[in-house]
Structures are given as structure tokens and as C-alpha cells.
N, C-alpha and C. Protein backbone atom coordinates (compact mmCIF):
# COMPACT_ATOMS: atom_id res chain seq x y z
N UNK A 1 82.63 77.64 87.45
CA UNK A 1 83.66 78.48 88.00
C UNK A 1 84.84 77.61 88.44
N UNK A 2 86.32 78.05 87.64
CA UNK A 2 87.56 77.37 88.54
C UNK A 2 87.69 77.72 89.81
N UNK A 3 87.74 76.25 90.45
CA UNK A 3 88.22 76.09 91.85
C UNK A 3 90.07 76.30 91.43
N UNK A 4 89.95 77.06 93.19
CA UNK A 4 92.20 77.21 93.31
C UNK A 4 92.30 77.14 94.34
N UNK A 5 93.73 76.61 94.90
CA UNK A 5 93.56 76.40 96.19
C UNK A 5 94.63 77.74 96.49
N UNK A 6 94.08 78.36 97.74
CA UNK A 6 94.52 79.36 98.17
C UNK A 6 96.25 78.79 98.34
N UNK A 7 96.39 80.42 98.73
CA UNK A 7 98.25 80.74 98.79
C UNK A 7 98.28 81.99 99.39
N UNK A 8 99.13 82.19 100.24
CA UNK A 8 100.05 83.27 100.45
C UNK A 8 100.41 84.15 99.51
N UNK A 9 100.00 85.35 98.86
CA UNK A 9 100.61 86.03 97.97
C UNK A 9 101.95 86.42 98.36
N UNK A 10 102.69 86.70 99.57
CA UNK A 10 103.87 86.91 99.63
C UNK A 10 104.66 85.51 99.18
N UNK A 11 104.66 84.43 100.43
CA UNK A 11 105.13 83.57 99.99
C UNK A 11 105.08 82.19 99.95
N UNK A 12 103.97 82.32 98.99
CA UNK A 12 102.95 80.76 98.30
C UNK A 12 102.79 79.54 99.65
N UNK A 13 102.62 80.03 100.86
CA UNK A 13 102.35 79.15 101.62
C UNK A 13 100.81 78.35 101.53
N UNK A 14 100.61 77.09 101.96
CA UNK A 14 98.94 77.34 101.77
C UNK A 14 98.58 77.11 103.63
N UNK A 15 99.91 77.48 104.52
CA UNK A 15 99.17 76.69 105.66
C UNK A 15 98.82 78.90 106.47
N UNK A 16 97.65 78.36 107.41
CA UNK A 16 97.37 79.83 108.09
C UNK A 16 96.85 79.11 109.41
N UNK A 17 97.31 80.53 109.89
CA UNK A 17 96.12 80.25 111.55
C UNK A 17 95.01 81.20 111.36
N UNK A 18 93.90 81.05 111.86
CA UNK A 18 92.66 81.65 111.72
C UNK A 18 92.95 83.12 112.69
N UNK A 19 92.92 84.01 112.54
CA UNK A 19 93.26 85.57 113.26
C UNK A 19 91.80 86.01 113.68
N UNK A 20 90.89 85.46 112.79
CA UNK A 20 89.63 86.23 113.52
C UNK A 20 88.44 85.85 112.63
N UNK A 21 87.12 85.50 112.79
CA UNK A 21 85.87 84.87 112.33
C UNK A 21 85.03 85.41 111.98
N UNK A 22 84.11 85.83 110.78
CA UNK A 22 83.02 86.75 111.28
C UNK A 22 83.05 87.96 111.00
N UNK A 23 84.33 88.64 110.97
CA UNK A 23 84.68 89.86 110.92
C UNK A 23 83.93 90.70 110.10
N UNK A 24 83.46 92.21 110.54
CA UNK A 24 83.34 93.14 109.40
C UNK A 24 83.99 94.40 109.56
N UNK A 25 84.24 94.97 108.54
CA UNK A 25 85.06 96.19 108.33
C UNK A 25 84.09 96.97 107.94
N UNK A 26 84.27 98.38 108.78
CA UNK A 26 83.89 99.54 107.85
C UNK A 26 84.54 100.22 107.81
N UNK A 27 83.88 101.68 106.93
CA UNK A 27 84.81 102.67 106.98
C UNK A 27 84.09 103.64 105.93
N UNK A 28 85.28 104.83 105.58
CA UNK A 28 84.62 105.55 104.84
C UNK A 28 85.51 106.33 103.99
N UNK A 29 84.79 106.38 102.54
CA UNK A 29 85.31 107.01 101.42
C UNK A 29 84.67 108.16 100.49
N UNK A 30 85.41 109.17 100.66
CA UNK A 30 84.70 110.71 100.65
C UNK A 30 83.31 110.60 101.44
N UNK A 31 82.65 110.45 100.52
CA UNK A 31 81.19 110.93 101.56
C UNK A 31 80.64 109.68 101.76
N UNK A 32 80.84 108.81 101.28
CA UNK A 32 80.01 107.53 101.89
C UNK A 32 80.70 106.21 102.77
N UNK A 33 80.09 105.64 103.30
CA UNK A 33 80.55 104.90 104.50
C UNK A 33 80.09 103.46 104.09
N UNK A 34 80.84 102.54 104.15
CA UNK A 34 80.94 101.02 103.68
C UNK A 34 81.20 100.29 105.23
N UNK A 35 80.10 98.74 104.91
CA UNK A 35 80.02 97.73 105.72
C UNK A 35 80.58 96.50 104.84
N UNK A 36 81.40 95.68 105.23
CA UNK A 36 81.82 94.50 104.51
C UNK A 36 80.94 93.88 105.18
N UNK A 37 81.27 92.42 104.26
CA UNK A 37 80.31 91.34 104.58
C UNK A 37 80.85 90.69 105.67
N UNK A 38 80.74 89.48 106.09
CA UNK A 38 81.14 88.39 107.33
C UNK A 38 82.75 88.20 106.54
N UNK A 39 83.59 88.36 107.36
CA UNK A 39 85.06 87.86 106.49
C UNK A 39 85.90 86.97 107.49
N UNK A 40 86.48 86.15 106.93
CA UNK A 40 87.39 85.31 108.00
C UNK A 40 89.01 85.41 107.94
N UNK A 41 89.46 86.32 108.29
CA UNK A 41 90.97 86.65 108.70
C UNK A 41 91.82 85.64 109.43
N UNK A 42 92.90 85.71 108.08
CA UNK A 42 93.75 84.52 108.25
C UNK A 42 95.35 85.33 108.22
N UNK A 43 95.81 84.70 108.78
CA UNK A 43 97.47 84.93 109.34
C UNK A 43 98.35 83.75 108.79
N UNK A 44 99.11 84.02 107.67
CA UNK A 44 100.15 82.73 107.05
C UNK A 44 101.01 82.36 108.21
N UNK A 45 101.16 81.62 108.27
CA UNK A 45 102.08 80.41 109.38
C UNK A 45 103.17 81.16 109.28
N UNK A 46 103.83 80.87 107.90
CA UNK A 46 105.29 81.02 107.60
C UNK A 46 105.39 82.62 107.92
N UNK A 47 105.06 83.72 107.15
CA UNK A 47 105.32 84.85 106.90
C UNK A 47 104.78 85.83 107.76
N UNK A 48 104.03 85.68 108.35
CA UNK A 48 102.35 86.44 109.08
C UNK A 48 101.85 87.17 108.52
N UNK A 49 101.80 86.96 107.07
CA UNK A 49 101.03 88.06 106.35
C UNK A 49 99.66 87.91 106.64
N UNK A 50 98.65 88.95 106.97
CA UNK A 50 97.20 89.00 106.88
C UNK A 50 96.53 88.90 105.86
N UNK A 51 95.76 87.80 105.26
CA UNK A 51 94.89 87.71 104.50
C UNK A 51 93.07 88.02 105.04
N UNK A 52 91.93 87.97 103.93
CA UNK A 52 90.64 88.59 104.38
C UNK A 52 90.12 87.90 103.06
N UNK A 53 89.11 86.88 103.77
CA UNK A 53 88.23 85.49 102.08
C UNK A 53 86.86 85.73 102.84
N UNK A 54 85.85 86.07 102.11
CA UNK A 54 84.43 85.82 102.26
C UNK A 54 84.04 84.25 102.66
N UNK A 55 83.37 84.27 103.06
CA UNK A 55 82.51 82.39 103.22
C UNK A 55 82.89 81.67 102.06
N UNK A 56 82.87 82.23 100.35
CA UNK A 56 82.93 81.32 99.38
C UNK A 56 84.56 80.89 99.58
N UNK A 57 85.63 81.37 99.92
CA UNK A 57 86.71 81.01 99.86
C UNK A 57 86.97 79.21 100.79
N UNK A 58 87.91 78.37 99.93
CA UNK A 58 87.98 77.36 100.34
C UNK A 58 89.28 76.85 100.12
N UNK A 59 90.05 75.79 100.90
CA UNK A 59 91.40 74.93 100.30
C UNK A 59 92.30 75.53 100.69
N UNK A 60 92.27 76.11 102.15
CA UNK A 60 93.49 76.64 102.60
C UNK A 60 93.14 76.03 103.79
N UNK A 61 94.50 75.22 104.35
CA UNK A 61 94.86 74.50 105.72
C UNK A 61 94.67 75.97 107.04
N UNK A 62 94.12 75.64 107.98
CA UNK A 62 94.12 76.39 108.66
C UNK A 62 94.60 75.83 109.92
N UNK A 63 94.87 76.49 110.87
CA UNK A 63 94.95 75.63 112.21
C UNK A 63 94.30 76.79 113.21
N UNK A 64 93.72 76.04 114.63
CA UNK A 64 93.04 77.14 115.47
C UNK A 64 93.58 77.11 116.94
N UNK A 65 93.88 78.04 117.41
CA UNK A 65 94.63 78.47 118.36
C UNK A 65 94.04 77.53 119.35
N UNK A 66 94.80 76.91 120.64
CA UNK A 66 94.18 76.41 121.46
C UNK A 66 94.33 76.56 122.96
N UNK A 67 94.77 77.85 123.25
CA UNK A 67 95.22 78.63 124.21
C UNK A 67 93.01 78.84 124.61
């Protein structure tokens, strides 16, 4: 499998701050109701667009809040 190093789909940044760890989403569509897996929510530096990568995702700079 090709390795890529992540990006910003708005605008090709590769740096993020980590927004949240762990995460799961649910919800629901017509009649049935969905659990995502563990996801790690990332926020682009430059743009603040919200991104959402499973555990396999890798090669994006992150930085972690230190407040």
C-alpha cells in the first residue's frame, strides 16, 4: 500500500493542532444508527479546517496544546 503524507484539502498545509483524541461519532441514517471507530480530530494551523484520520493515518506534523 502507498504511503502519502497528509495535507489540508483546502489549503495543502501539512502542519495541525490535535482538536480532539479518541473520538467517536454517531448518528443516524433512515432507520439505522452508526458508531465510528476511535478517530483523531485535527484542526489545520493555517486555515482551521477540521479534519477526522483513523489510527492508520500518519505524516502529518501536529502540535498539542499546552494550556
Amino acid at each position: 500500500m502507498e504511503e502519502k503524507a497528509l495535507e489540508c484539502p483546502v489549503c495543502k498545509s501539512n502542519k495541525a493542532e490535535i482538536a480532539g483524541d479518541d473520538v467517536k461519532l454517531s448518528g443516524r441514517f433512515e432507520d439505522k444508527e452508526f458508531l465510528t471507530t476511535k478517530l483523531t480530530v485535527l484542526r489545520c494551523s493555517r486555515c482551521g479546517y477540521y479534519m477526522m484520520f483513523d489510527k492508520t493515518a500518519s505524516s502529518f506534523t501536529t502540535t498539542k496544546d499546552k494550556s
